[in-house]
C-alpha atoms as a PDB file:
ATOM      1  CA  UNK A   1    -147.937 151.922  56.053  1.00  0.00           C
ATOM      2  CA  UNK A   2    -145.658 149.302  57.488  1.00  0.00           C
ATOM      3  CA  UNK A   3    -146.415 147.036  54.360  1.00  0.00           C
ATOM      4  CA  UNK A   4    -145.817 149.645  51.875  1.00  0.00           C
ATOM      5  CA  UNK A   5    -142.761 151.880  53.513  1.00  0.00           C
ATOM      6  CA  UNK A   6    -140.097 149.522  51.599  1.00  0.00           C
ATOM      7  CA  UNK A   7    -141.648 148.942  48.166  1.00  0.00           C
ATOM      8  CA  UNK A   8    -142.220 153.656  48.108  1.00  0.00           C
ATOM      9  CA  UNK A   9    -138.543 154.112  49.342  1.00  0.00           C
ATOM     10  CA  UNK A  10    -137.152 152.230  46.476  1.00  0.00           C
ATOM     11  CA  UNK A  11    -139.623 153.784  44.009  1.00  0.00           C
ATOM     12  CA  UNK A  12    -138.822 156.892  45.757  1.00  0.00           C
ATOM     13  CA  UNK A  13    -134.652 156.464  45.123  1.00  0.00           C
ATOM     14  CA  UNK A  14    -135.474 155.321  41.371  1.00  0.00           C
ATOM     15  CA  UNK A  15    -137.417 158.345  40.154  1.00  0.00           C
ATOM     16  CA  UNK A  16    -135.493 160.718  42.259  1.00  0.00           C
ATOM     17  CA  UNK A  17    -137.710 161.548  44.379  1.00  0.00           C
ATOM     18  CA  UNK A  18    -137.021 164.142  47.545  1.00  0.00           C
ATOM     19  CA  UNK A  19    -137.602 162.568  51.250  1.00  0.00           C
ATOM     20  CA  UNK A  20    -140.676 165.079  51.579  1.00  0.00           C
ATOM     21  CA  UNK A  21    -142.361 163.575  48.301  1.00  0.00           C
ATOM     22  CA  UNK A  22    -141.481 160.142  49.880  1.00  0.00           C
ATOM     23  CA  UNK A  23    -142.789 160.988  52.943  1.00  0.00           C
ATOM     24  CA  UNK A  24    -145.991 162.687  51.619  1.00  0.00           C
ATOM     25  CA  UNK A  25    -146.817 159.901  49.454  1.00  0.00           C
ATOM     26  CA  UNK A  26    -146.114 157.703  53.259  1.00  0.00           C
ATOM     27  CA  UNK A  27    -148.773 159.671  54.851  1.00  0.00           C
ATOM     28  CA  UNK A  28    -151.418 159.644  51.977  1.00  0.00           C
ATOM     29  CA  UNK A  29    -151.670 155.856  51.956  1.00  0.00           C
ATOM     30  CA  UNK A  30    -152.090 155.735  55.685  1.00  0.00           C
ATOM     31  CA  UNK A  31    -154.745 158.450  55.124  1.00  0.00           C
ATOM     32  CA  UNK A  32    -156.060 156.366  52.834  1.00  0.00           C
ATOM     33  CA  UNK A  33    -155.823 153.667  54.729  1.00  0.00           C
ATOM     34  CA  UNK A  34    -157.477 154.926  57.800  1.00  0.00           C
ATOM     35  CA  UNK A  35    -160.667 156.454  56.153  1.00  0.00           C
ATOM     36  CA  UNK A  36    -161.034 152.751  54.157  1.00  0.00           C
ATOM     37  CA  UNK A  37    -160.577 150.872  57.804  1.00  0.00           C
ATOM     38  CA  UNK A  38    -163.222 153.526  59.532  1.00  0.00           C
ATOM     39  CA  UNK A  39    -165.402 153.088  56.419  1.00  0.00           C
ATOM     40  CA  UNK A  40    -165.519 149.149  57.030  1.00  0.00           C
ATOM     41  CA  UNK A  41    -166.158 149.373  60.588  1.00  0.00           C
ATOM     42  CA  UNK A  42    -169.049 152.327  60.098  1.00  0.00           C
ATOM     43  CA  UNK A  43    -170.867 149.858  57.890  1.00  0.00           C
ATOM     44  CA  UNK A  44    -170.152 146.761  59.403  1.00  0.00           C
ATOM     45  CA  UNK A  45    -171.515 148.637  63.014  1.00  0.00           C
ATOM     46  CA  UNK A  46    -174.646 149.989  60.864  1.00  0.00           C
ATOM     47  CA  UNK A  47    -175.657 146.320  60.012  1.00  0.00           C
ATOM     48  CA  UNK A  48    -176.728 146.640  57.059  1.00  0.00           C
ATOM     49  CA  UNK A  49    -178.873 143.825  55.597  1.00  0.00           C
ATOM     50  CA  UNK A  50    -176.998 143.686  51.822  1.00  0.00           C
ATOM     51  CA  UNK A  51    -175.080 145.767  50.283  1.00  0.00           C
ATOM     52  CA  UNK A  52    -176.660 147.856  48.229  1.00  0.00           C
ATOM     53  CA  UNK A  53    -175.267 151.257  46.141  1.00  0.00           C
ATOM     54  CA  UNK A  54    -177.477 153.577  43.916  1.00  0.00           C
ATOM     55  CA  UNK A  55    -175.492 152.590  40.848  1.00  0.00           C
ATOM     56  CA  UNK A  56    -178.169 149.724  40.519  1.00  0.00           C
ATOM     57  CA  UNK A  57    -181.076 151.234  41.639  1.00  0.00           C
ATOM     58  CA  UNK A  58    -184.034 151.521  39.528  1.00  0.00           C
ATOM     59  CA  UNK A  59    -185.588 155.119  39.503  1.00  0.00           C
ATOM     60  CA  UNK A  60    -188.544 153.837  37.553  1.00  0.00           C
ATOM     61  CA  UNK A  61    -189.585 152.246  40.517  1.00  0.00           C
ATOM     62  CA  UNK A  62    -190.568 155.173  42.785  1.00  0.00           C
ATOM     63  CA  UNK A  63    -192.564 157.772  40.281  1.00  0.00           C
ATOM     64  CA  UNK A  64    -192.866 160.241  43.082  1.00  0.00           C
ATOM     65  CA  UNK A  65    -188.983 160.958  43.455  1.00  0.00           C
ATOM     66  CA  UNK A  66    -186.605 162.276  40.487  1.00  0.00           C
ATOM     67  CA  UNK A  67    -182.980 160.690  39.508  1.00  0.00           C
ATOM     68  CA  UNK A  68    -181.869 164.141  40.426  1.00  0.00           C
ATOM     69  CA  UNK A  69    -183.984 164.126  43.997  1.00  0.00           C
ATOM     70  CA  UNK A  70    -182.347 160.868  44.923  1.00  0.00           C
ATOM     71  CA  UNK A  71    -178.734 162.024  43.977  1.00  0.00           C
ATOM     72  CA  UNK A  72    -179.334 165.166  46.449  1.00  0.00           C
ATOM     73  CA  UNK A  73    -180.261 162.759  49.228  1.00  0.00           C
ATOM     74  CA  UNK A  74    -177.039 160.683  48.889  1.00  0.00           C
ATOM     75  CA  UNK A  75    -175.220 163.856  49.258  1.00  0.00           C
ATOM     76  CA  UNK A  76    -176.564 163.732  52.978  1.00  0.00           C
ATOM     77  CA  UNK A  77    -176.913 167.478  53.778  1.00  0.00           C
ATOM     78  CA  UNK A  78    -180.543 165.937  55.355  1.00  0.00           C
ATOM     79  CA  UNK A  79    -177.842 163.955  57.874  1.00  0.00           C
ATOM     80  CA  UNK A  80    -176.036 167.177  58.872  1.00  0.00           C
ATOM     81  CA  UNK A  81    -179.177 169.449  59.354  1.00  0.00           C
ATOM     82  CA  UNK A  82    -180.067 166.740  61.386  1.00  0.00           C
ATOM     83  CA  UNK A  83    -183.331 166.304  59.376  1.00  0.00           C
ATOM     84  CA  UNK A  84    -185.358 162.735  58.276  1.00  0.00           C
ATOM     85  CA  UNK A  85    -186.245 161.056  55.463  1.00  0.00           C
ATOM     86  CA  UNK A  86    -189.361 159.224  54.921  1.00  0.00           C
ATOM     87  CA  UNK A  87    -189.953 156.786  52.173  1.00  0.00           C
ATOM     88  CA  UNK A  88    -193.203 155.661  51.375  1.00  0.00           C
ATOM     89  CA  UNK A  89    -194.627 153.525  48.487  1.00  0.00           C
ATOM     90  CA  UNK A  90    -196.047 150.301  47.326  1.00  0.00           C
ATOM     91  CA  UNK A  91    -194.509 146.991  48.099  1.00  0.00           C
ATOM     92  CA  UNK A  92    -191.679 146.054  46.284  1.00  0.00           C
ATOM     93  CA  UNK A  93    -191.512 150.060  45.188  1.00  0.00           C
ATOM     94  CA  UNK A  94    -187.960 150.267  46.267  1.00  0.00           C
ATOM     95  CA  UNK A  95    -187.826 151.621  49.599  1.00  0.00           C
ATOM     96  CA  UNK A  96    -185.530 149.162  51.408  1.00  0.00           C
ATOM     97  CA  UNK A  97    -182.889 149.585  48.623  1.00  0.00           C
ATOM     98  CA  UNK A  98    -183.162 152.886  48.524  1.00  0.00           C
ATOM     99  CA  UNK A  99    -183.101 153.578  52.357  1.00  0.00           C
ATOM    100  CA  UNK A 100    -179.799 151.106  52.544  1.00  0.00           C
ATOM    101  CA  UNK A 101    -178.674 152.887  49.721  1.00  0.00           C
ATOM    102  CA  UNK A 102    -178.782 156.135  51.387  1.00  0.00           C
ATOM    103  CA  UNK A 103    -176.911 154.297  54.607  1.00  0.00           C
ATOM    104  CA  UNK A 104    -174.195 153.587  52.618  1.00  0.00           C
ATOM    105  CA  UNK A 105    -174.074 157.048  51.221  1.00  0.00           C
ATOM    106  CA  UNK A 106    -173.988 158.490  54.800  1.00  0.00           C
ATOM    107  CA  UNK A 107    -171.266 156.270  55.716  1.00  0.00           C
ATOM    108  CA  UNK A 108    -168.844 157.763  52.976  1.00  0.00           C
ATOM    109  CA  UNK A 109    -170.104 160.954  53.562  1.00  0.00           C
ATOM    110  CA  UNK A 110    -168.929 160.790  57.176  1.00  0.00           C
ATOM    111  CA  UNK A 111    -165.765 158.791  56.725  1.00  0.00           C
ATOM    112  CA  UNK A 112    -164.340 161.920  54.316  1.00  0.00           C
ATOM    113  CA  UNK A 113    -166.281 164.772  56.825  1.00  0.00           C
ATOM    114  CA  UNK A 114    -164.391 163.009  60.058  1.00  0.00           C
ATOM    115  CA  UNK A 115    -160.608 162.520  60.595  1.00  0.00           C
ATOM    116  CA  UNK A 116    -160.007 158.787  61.457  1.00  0.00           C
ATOM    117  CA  UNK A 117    -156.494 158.755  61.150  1.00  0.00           C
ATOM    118  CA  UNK A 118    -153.854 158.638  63.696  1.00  0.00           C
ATOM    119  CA  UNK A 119    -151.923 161.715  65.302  1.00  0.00           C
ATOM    120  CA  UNK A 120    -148.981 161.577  62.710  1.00  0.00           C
ATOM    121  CA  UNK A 121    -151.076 161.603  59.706  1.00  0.00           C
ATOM    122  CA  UNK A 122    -153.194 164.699  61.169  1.00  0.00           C
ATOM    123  CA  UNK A 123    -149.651 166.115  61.831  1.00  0.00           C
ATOM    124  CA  UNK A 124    -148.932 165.486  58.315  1.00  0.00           C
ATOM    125  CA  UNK A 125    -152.264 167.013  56.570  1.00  0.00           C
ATOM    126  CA  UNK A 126    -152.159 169.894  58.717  1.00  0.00           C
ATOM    127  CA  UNK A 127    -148.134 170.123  57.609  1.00  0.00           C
ATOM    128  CA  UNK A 128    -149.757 169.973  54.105  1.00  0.00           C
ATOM    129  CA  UNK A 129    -151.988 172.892  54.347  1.00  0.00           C
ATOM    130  CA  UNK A 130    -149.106 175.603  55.712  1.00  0.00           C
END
């Protein structure tokens, strides 16, 4: 926020802008900020081997689990029901990429479920919802 605060209050003056607009748009790039920081530090605790997405899987690979089934995993209800997930196949099936796959999805999923951010951007976001 302290890198940015100069460069938004002269866009801010040029299009007119009201100090609450200025202000909000303040708080959403520390917001913003703060969930990309926590997301760094969730993944670089989780220690993951590579980094790995589903946007390159290949569903081929597994015949046993849909495109669709895989997609309802990353959404990590499993993770909040406190459930498990076991993958099982053939070597080279996919398993590893999909289980760090899944990590990664977990690791968003928690970094937008959790507040990360410090006590003036909660003030802010809970300013935002009155």
């Amino acid at each position: 926020m302290n890198a940015e605060f100069e460069k938004l209050a002269r866009e801010a003056i040029n299009s007119n802008q009201t100090f609450e607009q200025y202000l909000l748009q303040l708080c959403e790039l520390e917001v913003a900020a703060c969930r990309s920081n926590a997301l760094t530090n969730l993944i670089k605790q989780a220690q993951f081997p590579v980094e790995m997405g589903l946007e390159n899987y290949d569903f081929s690979a597994i015949q046993s689990i849909s495109k669709q089934q895989v997609w309802e995993l990353a959404r990590c209800e499993w993770v909040r029901q406190f459930s498990n997930v076991c993958l099982l196949g053939q070597p080279g099936s996919g398993k590893t990429h999909l289980a760090i796959a899944l990590g990664f999805a977990t690791c968003h999923s928690v970094v937008l479920e959790r507040n990360y951010c410090s006590k003036s951007s909660q003030i802010v976001m809970n300013a935002e919802v009155c």
